[in-house]
Protein backbone atom coordinates (compact mmCIF):
# COMPACT_ATOMS: atom_id res chain seq x y z
CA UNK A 1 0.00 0.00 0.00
CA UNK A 2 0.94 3.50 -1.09
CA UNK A 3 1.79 5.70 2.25
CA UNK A 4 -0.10 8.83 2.08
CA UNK A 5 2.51 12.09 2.35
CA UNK A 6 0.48 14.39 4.46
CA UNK A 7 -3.11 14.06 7.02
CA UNK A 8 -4.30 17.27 8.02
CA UNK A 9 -1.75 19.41 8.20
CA UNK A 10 0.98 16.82 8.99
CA UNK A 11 3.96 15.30 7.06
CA UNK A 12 3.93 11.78 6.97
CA UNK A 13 7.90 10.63 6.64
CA UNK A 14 8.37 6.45 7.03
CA UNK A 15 5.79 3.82 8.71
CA UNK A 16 6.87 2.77 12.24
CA UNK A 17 4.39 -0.08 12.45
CA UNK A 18 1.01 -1.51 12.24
CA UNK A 19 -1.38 -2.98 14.04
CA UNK A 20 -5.42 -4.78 14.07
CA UNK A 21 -6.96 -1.10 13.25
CA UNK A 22 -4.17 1.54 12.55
CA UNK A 23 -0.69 2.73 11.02
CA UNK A 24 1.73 4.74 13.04
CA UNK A 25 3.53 6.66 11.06
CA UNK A 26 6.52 9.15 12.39
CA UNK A 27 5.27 12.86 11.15
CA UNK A 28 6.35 16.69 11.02
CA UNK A 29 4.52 19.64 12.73
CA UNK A 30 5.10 22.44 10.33
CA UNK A 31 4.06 24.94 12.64
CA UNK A 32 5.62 23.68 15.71
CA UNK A 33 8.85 22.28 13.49
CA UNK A 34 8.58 19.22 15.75
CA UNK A 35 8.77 15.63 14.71
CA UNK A 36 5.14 13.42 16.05
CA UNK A 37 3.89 10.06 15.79
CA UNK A 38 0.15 9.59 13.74
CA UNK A 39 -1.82 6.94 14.16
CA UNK A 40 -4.08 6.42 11.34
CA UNK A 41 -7.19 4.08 10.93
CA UNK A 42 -7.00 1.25 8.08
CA UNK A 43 -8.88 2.46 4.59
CA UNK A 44 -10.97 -0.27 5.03
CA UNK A 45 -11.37 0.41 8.39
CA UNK A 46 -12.64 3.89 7.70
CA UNK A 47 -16.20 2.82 6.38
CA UNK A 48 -16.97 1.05 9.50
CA UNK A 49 -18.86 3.35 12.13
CA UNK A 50 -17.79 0.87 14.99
CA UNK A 51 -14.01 1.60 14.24
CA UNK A 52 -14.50 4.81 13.83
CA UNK A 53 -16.61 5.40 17.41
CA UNK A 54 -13.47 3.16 19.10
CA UNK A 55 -10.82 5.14 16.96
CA UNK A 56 -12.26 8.23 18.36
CA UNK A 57 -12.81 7.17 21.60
CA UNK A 58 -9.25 5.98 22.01
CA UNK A 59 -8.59 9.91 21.33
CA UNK A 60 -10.47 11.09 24.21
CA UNK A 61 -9.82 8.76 26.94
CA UNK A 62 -6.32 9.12 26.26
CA UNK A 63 -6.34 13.36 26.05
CA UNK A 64 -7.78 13.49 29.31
CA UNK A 65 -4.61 11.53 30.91
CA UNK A 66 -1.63 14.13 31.67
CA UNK A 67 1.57 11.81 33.18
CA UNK A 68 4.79 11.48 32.32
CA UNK A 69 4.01 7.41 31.87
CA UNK A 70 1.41 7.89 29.46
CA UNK A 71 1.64 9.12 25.82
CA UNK A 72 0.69 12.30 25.44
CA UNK A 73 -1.74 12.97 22.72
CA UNK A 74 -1.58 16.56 20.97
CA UNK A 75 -4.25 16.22 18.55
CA UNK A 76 -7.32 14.13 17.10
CA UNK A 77 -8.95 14.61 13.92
CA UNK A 78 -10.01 13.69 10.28
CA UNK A 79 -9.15 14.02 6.54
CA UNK A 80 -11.10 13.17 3.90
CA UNK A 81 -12.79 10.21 6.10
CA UNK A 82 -9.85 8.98 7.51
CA UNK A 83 -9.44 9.72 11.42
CA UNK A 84 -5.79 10.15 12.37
CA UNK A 85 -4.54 10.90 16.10
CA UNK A 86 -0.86 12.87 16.95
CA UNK A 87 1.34 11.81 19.81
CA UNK A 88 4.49 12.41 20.94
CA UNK A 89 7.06 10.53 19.27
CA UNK A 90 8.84 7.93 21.04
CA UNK A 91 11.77 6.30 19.26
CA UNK A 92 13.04 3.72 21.19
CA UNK A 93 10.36 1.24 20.01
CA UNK A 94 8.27 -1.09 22.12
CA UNK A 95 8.91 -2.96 25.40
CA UNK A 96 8.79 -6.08 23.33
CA UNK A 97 11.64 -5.73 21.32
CA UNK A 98 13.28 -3.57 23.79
CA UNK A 99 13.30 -6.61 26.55
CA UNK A 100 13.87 -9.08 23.69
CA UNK A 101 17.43 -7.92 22.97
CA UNK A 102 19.10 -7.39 26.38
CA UNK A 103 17.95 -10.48 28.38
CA UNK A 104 18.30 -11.82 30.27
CA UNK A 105 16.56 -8.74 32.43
CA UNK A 106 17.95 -8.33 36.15
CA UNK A 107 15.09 -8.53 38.97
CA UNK A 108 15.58 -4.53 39.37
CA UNK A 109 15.44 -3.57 35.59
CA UNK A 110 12.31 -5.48 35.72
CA UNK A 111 10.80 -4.09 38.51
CA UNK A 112 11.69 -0.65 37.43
CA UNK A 113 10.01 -0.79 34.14
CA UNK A 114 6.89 -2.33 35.87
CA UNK A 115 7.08 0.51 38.72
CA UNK A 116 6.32 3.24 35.56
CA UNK A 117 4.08 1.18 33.88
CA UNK A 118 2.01 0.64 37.71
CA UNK A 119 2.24 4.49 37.78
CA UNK A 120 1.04 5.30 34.37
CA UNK A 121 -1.87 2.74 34.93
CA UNK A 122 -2.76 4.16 38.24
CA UNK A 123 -3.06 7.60 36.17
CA UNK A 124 -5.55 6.28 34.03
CA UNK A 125 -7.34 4.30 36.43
CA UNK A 126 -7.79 7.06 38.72
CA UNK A 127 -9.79 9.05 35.48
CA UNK A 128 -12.17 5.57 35.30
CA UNK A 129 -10.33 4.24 32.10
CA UNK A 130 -8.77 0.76 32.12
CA UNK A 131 -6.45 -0.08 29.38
CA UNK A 132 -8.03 -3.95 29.00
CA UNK A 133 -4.79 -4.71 26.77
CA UNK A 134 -1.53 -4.69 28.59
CA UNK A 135 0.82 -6.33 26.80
CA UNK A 136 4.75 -5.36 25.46
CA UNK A 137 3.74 -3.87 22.24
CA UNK A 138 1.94 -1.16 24.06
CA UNK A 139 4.29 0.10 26.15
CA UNK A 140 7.20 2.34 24.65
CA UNK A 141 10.20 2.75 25.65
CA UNK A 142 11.84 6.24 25.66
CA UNK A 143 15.18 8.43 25.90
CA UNK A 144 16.70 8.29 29.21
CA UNK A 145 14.76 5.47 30.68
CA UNK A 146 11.17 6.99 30.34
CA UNK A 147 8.38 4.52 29.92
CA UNK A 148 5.48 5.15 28.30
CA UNK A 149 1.90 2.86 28.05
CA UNK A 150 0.29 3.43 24.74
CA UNK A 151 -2.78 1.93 22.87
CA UNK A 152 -5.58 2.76 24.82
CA UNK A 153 -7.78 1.65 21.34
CA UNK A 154 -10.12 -0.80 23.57
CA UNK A 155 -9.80 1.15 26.56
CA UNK A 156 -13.52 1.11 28.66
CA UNK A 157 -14.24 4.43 30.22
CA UNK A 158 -16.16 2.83 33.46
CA UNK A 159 -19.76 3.46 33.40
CA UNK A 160 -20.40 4.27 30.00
CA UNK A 161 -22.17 2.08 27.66
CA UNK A 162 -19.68 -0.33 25.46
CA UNK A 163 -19.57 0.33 21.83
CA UNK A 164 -20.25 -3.14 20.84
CA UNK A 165 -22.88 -5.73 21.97
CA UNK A 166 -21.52 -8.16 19.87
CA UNK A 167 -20.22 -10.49 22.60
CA UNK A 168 -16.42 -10.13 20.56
CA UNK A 169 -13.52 -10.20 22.62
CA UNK A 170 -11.52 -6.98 22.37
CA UNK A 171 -7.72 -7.43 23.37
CA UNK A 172 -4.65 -9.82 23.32
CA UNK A 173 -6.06 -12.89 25.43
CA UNK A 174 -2.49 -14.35 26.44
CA UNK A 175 -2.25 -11.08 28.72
CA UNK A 176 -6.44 -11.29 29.51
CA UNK A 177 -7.98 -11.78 32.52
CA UNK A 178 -9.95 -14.71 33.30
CA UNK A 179 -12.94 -12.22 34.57
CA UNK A 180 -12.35 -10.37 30.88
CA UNK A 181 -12.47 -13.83 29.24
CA UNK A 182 -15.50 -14.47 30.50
CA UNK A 183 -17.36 -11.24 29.63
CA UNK A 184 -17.71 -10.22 33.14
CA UNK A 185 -17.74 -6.30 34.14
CA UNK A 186 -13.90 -5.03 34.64
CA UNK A 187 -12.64 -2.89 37.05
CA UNK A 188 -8.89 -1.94 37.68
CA UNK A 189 -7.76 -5.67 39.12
CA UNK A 190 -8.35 -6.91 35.36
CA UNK A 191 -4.72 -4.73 34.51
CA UNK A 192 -3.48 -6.39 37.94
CA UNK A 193 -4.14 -9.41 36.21
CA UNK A 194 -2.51 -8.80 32.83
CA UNK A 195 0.06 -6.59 34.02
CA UNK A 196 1.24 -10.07 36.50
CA UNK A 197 1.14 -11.45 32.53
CA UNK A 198 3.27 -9.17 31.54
CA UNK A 199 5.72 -8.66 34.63
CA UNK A 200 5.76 -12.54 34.53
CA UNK A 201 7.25 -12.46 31.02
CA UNK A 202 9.81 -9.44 31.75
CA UNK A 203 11.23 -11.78 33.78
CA UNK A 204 11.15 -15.29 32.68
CA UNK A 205 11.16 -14.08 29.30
CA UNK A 206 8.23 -16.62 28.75
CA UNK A 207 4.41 -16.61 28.96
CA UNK A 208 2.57 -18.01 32.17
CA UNK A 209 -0.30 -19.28 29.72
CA UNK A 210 0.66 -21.54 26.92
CA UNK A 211 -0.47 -24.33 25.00
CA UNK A 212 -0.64 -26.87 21.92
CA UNK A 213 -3.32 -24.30 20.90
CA UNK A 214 -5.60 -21.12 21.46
CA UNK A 215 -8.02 -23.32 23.26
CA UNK A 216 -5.52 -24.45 25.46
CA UNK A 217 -4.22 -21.21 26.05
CA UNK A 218 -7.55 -19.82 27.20
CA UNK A 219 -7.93 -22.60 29.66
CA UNK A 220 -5.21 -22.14 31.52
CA UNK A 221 -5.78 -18.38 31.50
CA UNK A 222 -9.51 -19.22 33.26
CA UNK A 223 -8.05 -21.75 35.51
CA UNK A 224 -4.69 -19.02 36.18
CA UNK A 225 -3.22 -21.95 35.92
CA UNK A 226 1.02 -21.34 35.43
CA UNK A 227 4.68 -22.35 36.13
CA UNK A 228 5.75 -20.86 39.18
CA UNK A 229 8.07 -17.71 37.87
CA UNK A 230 10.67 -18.66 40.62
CA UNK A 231 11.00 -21.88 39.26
CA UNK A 232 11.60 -21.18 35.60
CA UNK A 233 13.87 -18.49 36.59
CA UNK A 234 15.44 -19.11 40.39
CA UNK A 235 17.60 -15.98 40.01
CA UNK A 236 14.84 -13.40 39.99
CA UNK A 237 14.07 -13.85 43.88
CA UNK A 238 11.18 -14.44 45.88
CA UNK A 239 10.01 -11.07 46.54
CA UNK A 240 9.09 -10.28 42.93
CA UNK A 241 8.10 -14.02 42.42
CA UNK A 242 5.84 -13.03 44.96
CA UNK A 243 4.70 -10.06 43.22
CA UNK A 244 3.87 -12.10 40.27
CA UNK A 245 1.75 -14.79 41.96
CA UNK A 246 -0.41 -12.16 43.48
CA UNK A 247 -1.64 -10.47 40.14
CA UNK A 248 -2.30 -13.97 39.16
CA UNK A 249 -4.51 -15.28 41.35
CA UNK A 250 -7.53 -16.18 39.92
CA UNK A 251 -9.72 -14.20 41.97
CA UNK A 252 -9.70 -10.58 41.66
CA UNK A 253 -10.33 -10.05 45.30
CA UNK A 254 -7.01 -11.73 46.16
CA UNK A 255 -4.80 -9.72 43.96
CA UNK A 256 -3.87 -6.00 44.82
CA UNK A 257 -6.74 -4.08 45.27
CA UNK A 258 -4.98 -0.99 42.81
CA UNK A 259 -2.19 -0.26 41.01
CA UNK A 260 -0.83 1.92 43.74
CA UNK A 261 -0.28 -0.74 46.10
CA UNK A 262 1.14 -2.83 43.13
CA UNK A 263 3.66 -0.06 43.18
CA UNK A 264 4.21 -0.16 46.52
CA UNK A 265 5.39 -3.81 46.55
CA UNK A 266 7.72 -3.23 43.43
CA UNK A 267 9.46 -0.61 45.41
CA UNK A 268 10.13 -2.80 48.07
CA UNK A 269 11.39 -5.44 45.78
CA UNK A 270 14.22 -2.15 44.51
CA UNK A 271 14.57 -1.24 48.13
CA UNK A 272 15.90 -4.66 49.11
CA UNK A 273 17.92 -4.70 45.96
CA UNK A 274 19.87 -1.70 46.80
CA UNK A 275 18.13 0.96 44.15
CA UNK A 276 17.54 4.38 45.93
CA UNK A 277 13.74 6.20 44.98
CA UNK A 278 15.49 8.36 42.82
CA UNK A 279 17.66 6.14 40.70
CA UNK A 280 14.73 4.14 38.27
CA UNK A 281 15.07 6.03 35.73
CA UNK A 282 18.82 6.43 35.37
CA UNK A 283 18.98 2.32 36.27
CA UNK A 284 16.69 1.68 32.95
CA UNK A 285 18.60 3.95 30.72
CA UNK A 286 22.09 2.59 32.07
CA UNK A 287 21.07 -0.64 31.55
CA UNK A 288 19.84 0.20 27.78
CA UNK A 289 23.42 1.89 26.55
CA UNK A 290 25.16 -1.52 28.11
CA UNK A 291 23.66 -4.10 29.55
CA UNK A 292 26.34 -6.29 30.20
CA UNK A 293 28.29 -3.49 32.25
CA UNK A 294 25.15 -2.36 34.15
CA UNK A 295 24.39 -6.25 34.88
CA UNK A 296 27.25 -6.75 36.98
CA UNK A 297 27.25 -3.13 38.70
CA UNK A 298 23.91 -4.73 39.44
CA UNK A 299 24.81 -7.65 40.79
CA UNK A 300 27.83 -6.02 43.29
CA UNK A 301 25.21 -4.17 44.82
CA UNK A 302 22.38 -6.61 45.31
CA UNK A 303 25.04 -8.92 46.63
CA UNK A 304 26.64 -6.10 49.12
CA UNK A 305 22.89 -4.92 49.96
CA UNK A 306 21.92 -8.69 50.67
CA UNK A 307 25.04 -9.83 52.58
CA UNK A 308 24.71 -6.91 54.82
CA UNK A 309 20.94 -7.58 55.45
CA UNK A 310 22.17 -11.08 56.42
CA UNK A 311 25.39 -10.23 58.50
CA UNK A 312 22.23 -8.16 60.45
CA UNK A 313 20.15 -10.83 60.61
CA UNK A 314 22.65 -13.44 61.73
CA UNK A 315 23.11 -11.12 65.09
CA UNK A 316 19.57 -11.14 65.38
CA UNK A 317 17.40 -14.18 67.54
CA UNK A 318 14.78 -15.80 65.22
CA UNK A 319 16.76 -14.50 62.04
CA UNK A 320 17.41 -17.91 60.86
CA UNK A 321 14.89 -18.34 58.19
CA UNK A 322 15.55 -14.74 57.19
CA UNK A 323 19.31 -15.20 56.28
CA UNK A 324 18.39 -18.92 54.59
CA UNK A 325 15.80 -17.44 52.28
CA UNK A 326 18.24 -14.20 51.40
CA UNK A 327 21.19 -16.42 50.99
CA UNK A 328 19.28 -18.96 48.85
CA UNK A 329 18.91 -15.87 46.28
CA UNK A 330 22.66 -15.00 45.90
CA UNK A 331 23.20 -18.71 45.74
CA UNK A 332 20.50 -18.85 42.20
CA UNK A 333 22.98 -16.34 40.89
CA UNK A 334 26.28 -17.45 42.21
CA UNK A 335 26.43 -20.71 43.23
CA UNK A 336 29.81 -20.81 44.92
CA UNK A 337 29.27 -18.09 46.97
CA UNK A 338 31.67 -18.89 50.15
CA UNK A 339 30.05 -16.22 52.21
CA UNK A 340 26.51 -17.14 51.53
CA UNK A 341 27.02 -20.85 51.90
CA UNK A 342 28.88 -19.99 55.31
CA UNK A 343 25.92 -17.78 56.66
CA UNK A 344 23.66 -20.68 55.44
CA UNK A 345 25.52 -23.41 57.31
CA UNK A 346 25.86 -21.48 60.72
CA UNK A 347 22.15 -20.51 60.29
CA UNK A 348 21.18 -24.18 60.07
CA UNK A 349 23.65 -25.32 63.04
CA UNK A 350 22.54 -22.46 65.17
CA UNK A 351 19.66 -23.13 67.89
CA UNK A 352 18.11 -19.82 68.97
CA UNK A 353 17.50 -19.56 72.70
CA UNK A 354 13.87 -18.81 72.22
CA UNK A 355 13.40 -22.07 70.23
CA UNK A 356 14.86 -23.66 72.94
CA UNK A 357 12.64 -22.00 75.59
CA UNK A 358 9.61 -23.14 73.67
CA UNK A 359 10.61 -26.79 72.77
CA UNK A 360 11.38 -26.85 76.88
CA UNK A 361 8.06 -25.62 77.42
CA UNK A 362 6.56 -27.77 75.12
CA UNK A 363 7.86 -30.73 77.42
CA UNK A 364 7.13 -29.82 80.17
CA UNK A 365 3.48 -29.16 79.42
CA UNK A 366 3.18 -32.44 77.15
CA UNK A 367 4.91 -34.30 81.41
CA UNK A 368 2.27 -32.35 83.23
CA UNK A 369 -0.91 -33.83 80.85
CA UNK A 370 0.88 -37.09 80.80
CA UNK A 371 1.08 -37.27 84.70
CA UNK A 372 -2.77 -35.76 84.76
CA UNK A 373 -3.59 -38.46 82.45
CA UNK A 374 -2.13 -41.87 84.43
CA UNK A 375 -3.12 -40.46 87.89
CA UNK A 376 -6.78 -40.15 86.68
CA UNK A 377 -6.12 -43.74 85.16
CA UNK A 378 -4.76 -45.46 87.62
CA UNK A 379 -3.30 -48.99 87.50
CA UNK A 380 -4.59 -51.46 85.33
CA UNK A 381 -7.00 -53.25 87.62
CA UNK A 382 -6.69 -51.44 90.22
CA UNK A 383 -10.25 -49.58 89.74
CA UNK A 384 -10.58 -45.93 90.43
CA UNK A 385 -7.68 -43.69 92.37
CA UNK A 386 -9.71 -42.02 95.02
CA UNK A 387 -7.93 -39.39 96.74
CA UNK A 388 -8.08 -40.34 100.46
């Protein structure tokens, strides 16, 4: 298909991609002598009044959302039938291919790109919208380690009417919820769900739902039935495993109840890593110039951040557990570890005083029944002791 040179009043330059209803293309602002991104509906697209109503509606939900996580929209309009919306350009492509070639992804680059995505989402959710299709083609990833979420096309605006009746599913269903699946109403925990989906594959760099085929696929989604993401990929720790299992749960009521306390838990998860508030951004755009440098600077300081939490811990009564859980995460990473496996050995030979308070106790309550039990007993034969 020819590309069209100019929509409205904008230049159209090279194609940066297409997808199920539009071409983005990357255009000039004359007036503004600034370089945009235009979305433009399909020709054949154009005649049909339900694309249309979503195309436009896209436009609006996403011009009411101001935040630095969310594309910014400058303008919405039509040319000669053909609707067309301009963004802000964003060059460093998607998440997908972004992810795709520097894996694998360290525990705090992934949590960092999901902390801007929770934030974005939180933004829109707060305005009623819900995005309904997470996935890594929809989230952009700019200069300096911005992130951006994009392609609010199926976005519901809560309480208003859907534009189709049709009973068609709208969205990616790998990254669906089981409640969106199912046609049920959505509220924010539906983007819980997908974004687990999508933190999940950050970093595993698989999919928690697959199958022999799309049936299969969509079974497992409505059952939330996955691999555990610490055991495809031991080195990414238990906290954000544990972040991952609780988007997933089947139920919405037992996943976060928004994406602000998402958030919250992914900040823990770069708190115990080492990462100070302020450094996300700069950690994502280190880590995109060179990985492989980054990745160990990484490393050194979740290993000095961790060892120091344990050296705590080991000083501490009822720490035990504590430092054998911590220590078990260098070990994923770094199997020889001589000061891990030492802090995991003394932590196993070690007897806290209070444990051996309470297994003392223990005994002596389990001699007191016992000696309540054969004095009420008596001796075989003997009938009844009766206290004289």
């Amino acid at each position: 298909m020819t590309r069209p040179e100019r929509i409205g009043k904008y230049e159209l330059l090279e194609s940066l991609g297409a997808g199920g209803m539009a071409t983005v293309y990357r255009g000039r602002d004359p007036d503004l002598q600034r370089y945009v991104a235009v979305k433009m509906l399909h020709p054949h697209l154009c005649s049909r009044e339900e694309s249309r109503l979503r195309f436009r509606r896209e436009a609006r939900a996403v011009a009411r959302l101001k935040h630095p996580a969310i594309l910014e929209v400058y303008e919405a309009g039509e040319d000669a039938g053909r609707p067309f919306i301009v963004s802000e350009l964003v060059l460093g492509g998607s998440l997908d291919a972004w992810a795709s070639a520097r894996r694998p992804l360290p525990t705090e680059v992934v949590a960092a790109v999901g902390l801007r995505v929770t934030e974005g989402l939180h933004a829109a959710h707060q305005a009623g919208i819900i995005h309904r299709d997470l996935k890594p083609g929809n989230i952009l990833m700019g200069a300096g380690g911005r992130v951006k979420v994009a392609d609010f096309g199926i976005a519901q605006i809560v309480d208003i009417e859907h534009l189709t009746s049709t009973g068609q599913i709208l969205g990616s269903p790998a990254f669906m919820s089981p409640e969106h699946l199912e046609g049920a109403r959505l509220d924010a925990r539906a983007d819980v769900f997908s974004f687990g989906t999508l933190l999940y594959w950050l970093a595993t760099g698989e999919l928690p739902f697959q199958g022999p085929n799309p049936h299969a696929v969509l079974r497992r989604v409505l059952e939330a039935q996955y691999p555990d993401p610490a055991r495809v990929r031991p080195d990414i720790g238990e906290q954000l495993a544990d972040v991952i299992r609780t988007c997933l749960q089947r139920r919405p009521e037992d996943r976060y109840a928004s994406m602000a306390d998402l958030g919250s838990a992914l900040r823990a998860v770069l708190a115990g890593c080492g990462v100070a508030p302020g450094a996300v951004d700069d950690l994502v755009a280190t880590f995109e110039r060179d990985p492989e440098a980054t990745r160990a600077e990484i490393l050194r300081r979740r290993e000095a951040t961790l060892l120091e939490r344990c050296r705590q811990l080991a000083r501490t009564r009822g720490g035990e557990a504590e430092v054998r859980k911590i220590c078990s995460w260098i070990l994923a990473w770094a199997p020889e570890h001589r000061e891990a496996l030492r802090l995991v050995e003394e932590s196993i030979r070690r007897w806290p005083p209070s444990r051996l308070t309470t297994a003392f106790a223990a005994l002596a309550a389990l001699a007191v029944v016992a000696g309540v039990w054969l004095a009420l007993r008596g001796t075989p034969g003997d009938g009844p002791a009766i206290a004289g």
